[in-house]
N, C-alpha and C. Protein backbone atom coordinates (compact mmCIF):
# COMPACT_ATOMS: atom_id res chain seq x y z
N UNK A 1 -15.91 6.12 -15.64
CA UNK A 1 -14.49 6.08 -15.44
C UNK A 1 -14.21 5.30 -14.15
N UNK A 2 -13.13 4.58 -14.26
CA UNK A 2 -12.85 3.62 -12.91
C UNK A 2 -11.72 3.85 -13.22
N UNK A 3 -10.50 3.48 -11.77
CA UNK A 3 -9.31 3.68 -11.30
C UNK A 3 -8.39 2.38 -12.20
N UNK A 4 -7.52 2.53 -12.62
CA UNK A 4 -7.18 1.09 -13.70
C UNK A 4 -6.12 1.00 -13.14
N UNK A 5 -4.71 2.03 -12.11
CA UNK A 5 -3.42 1.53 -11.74
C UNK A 5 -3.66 2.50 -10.81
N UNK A 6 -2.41 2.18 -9.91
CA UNK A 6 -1.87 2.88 -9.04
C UNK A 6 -0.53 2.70 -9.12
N UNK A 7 -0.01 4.20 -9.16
CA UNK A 7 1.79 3.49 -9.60
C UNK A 7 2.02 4.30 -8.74
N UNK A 8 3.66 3.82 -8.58
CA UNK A 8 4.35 4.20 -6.52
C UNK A 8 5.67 4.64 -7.76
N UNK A 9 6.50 5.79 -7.41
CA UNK A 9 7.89 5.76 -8.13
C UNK A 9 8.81 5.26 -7.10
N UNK A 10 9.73 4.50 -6.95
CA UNK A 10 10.22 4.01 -6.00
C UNK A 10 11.57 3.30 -5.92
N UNK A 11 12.40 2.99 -5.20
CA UNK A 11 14.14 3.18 -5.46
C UNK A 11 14.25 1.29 -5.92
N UNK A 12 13.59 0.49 -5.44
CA UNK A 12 13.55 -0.58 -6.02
C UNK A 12 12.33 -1.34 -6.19
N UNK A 13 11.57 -1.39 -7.06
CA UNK A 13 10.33 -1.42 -7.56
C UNK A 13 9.59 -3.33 -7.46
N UNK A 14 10.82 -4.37 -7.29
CA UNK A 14 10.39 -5.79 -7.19
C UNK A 14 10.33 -5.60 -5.51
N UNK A 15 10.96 -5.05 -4.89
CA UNK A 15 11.40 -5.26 -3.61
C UNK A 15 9.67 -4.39 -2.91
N UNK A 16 9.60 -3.29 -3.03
CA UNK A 16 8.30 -2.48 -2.84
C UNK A 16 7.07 -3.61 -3.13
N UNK A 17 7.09 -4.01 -4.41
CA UNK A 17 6.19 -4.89 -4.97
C UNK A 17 5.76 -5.92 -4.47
N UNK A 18 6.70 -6.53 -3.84
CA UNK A 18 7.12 -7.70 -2.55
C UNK A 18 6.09 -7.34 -1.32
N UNK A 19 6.47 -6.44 -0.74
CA UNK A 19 5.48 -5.81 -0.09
C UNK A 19 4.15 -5.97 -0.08
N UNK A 20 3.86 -4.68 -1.11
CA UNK A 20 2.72 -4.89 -1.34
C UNK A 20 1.81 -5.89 -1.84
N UNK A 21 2.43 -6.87 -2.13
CA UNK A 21 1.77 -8.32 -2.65
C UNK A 21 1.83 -8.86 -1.69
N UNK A 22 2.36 -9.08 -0.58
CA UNK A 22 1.63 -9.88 0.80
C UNK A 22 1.18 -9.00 1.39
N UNK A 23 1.14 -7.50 1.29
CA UNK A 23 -0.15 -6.69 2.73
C UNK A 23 -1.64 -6.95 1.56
N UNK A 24 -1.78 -6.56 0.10
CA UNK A 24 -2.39 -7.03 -0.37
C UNK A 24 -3.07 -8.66 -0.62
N UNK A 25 -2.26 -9.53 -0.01
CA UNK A 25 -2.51 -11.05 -0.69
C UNK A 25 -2.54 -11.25 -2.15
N UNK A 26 -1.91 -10.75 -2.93
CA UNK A 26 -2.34 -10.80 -4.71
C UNK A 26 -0.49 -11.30 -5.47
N UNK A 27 0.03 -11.80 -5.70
CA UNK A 27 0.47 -12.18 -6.35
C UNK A 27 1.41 -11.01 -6.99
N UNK A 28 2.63 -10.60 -7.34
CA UNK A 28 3.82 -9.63 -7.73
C UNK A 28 3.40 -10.63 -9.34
N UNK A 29 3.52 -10.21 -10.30
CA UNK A 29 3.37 -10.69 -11.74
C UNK A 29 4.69 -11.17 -12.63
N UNK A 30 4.97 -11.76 -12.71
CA UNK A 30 6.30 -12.11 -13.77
C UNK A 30 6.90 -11.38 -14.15
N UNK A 31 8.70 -11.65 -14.55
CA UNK A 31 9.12 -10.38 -14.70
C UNK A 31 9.55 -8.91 -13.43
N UNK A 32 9.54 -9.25 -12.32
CA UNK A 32 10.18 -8.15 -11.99
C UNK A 32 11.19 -7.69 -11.62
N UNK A 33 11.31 -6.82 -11.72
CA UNK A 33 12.63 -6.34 -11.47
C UNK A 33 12.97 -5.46 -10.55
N UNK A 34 14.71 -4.82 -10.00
CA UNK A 34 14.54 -3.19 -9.37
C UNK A 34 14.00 -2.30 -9.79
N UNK A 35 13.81 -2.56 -11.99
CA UNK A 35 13.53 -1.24 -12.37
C UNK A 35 11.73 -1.27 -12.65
N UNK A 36 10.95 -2.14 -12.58
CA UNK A 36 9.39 -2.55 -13.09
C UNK A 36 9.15 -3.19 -12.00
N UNK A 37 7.63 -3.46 -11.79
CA UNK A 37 7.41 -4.64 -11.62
C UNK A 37 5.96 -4.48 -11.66
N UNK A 38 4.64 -5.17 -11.18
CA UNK A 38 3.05 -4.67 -11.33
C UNK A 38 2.71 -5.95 -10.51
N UNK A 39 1.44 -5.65 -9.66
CA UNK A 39 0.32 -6.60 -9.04
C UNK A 39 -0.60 -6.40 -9.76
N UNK A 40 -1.10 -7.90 -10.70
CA UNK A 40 -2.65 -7.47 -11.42
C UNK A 40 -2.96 -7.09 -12.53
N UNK A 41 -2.15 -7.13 -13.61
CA UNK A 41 -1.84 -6.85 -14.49
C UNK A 41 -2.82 -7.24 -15.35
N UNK A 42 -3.21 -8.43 -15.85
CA UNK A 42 -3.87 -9.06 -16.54
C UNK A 42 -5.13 -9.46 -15.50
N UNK A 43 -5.18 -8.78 -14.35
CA UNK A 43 -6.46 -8.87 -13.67
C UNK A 43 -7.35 -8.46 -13.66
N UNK A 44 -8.81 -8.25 -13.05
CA UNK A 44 -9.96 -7.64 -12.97
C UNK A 44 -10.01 -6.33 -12.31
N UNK A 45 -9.21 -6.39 -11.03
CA UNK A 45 -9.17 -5.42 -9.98
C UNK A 45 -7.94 -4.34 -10.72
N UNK A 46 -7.87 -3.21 -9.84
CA UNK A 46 -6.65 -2.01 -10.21
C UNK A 46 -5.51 -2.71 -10.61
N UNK A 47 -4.40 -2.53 -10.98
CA UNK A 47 -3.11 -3.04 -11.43
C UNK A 47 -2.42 -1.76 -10.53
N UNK A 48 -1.26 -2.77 -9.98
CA UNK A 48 -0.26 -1.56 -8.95
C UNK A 48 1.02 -1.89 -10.15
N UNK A 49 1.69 -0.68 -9.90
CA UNK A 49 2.32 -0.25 -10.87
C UNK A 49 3.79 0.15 -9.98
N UNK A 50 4.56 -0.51 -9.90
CA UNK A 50 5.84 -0.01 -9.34
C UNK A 50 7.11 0.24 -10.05
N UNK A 51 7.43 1.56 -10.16
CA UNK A 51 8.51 1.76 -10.94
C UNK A 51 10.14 2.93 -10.48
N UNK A 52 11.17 2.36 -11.17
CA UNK A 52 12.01 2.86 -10.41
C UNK A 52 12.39 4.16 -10.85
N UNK A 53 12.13 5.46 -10.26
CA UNK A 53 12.57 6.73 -10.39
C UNK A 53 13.86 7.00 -10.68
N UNK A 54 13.53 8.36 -12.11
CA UNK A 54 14.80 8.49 -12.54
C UNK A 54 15.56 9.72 -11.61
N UNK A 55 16.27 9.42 -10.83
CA UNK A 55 17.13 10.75 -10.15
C UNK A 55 16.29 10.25 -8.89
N UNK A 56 15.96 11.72 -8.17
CA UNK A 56 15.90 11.80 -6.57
C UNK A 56 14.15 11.56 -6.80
N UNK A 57 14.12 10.66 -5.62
CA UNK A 57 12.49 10.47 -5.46
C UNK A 57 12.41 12.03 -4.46
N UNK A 58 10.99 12.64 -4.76
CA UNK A 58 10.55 13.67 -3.88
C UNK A 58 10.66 13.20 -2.28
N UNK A 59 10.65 14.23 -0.81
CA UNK A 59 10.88 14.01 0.01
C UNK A 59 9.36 14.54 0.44
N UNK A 60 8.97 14.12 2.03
CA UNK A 60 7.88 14.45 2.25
C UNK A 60 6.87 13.40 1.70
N UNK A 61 5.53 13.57 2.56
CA UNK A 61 4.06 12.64 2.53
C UNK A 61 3.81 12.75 1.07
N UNK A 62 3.69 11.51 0.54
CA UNK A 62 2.96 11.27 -0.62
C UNK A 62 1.54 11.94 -0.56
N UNK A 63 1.11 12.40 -2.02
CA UNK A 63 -0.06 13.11 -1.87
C UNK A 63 -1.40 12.27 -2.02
N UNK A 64 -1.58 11.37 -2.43
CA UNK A 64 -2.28 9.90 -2.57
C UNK A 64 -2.33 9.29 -1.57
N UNK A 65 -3.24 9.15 -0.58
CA UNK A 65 -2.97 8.24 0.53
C UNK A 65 -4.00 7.20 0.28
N UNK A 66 -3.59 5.84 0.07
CA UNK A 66 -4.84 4.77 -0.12
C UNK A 66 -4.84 4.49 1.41
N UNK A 67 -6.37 3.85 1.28
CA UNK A 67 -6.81 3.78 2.31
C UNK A 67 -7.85 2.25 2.66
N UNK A 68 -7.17 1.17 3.59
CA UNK A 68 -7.09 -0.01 2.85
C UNK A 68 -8.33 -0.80 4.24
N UNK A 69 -9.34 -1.55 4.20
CA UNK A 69 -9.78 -2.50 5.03
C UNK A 69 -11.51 -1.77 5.23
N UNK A 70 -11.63 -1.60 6.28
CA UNK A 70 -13.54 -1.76 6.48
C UNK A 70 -14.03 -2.74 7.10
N UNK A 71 -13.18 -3.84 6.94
CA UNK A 71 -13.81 -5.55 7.55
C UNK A 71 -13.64 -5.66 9.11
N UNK A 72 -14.04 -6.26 9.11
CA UNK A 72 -14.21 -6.78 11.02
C UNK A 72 -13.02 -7.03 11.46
N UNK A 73 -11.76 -7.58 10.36
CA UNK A 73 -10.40 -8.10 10.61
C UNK A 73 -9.53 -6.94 11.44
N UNK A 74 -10.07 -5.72 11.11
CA UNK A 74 -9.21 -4.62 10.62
C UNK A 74 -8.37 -4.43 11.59
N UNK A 75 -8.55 -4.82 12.85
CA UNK A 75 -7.17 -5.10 13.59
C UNK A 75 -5.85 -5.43 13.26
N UNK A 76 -6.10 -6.67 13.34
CA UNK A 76 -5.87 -7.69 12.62
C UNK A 76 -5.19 -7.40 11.97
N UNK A 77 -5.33 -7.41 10.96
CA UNK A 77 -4.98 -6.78 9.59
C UNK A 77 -4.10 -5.71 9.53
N UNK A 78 -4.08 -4.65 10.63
CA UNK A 78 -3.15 -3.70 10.50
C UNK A 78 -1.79 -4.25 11.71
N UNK A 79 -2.12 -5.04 12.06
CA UNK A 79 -1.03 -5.94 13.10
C UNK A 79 -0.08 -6.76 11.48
N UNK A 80 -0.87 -7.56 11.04
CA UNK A 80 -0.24 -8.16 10.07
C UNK A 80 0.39 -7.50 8.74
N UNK A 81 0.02 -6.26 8.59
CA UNK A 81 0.54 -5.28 8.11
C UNK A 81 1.99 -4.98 8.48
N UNK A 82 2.10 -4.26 9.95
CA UNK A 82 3.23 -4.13 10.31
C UNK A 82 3.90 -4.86 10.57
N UNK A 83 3.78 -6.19 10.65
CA UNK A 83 4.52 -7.08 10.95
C UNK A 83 4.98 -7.65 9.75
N UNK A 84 4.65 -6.96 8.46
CA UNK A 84 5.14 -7.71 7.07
C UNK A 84 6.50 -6.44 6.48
N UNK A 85 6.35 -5.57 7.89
CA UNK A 85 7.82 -4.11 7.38
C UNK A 85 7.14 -3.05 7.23
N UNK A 86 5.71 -2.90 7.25
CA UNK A 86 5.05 -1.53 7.54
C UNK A 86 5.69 -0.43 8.66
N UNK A 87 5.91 1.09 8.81
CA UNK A 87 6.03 1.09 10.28
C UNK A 87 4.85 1.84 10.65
N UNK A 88 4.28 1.77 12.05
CA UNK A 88 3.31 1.89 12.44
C UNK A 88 2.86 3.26 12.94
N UNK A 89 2.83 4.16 11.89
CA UNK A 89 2.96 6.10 12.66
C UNK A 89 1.99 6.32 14.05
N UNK A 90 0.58 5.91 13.86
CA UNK A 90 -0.67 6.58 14.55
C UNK A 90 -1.55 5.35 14.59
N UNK A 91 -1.93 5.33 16.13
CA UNK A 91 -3.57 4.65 16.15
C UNK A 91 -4.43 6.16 15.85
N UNK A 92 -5.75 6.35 15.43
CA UNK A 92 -6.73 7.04 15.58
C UNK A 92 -7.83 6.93 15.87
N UNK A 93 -8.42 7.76 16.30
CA UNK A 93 -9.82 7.57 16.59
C UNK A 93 -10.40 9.37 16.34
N UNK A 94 -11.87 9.33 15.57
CA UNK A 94 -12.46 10.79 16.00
C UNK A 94 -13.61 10.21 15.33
N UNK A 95 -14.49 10.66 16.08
CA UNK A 95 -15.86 11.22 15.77
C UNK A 95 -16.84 9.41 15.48
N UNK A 96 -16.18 8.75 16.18
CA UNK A 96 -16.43 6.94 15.94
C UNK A 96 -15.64 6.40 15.11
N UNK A 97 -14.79 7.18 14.13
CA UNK A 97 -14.31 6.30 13.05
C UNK A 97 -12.82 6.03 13.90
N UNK A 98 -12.24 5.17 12.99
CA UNK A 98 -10.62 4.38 14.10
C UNK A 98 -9.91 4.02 12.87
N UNK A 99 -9.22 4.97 12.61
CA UNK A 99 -7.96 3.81 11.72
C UNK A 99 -6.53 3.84 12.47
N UNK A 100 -5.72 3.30 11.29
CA UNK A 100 -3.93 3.29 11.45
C UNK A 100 -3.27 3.89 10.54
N UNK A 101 -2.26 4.55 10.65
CA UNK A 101 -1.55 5.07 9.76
C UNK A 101 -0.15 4.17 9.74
N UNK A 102 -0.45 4.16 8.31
CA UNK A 102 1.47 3.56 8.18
C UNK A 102 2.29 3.77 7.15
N UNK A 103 3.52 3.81 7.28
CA UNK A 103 4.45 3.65 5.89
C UNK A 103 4.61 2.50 5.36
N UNK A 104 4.80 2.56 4.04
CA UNK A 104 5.64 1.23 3.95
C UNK A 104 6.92 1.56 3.12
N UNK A 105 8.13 0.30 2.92
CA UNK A 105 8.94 0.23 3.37
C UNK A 105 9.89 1.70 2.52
N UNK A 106 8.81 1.87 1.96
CA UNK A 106 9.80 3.18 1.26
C UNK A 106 9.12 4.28 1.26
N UNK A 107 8.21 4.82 2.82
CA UNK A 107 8.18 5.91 3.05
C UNK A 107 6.34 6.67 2.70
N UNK A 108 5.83 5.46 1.56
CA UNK A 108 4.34 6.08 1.47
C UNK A 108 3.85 5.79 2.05
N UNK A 109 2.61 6.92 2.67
CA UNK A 109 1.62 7.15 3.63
C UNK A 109 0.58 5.92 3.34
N UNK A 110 0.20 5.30 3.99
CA UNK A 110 -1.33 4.57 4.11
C UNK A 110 -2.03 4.56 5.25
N UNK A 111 -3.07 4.25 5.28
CA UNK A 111 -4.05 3.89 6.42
C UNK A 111 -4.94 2.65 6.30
N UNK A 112 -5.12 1.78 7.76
CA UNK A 112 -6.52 0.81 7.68
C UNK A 112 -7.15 1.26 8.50
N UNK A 113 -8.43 0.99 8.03
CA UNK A 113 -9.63 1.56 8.90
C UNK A 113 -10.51 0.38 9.33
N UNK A 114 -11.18 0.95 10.44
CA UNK A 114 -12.18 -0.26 11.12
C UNK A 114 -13.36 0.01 10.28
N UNK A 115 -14.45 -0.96 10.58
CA UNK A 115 -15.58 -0.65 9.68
C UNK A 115 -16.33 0.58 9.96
N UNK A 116 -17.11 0.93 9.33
CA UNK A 116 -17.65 2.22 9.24
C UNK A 116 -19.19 1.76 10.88
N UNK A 117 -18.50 3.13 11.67
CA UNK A 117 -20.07 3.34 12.33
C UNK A 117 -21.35 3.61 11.80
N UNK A 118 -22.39 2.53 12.46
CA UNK A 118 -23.57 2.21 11.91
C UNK A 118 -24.70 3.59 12.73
């Protein structure tokens, strides 16, 4: 068994998608809209799945927290993150490991992490 989507419910689903297709680098797929939209669809890797909730989205931390980087960039990377509308909750550090926590623009939890201590 492998992970095939990740879907976000979310108040405008091209706009989110937007997002996540430049903190990702991958391409938003044809077709989207406020109410659909997907990264990856017809790809190899997971397919993100953004769609627009019917009524009130839940309040409070999403229970799914992806958790994005490992590479040497990972600075980097979480600079260019926030600077694409992420906001930036927490630096961390414990026990050698270091990530970031962030939202994006509609409130779900993520993190980048530095590479793993050797």
């Amino acid at each position: 068994m492998k992970v095939g989507m990740y879907s976000f419910d979310c108040r405008d689903a091209a706009a989110l998608a937007g997002f996540w297709s430049r903190t990702l680098m991958r391409p938003v797929d044809d077709g989207a809209t406020a109410a659909f939209a997907t990264i990856g669809f017809d790809g190899n890797g997971p397919t993100w799945m953004f769609h627009q909730a019917q009524g009130e989205l839940p309040a409070g931390q999403n229970r799914l927290m992806l958790d994005l980087g490992g590479e040497a960039d990972w600075s980097e990377q979480a600079d260019r993150v926030e600077a694409l509308g992420a906001e930036r909750v927490s630096d961390n550090e414990q026990d050698g490991i270091r990530w970031v926590v962030f939202r994006d623009p509609e409130g779900n939890t993520f993190r980048i992490f530095a590479p793993r201590p050797e």
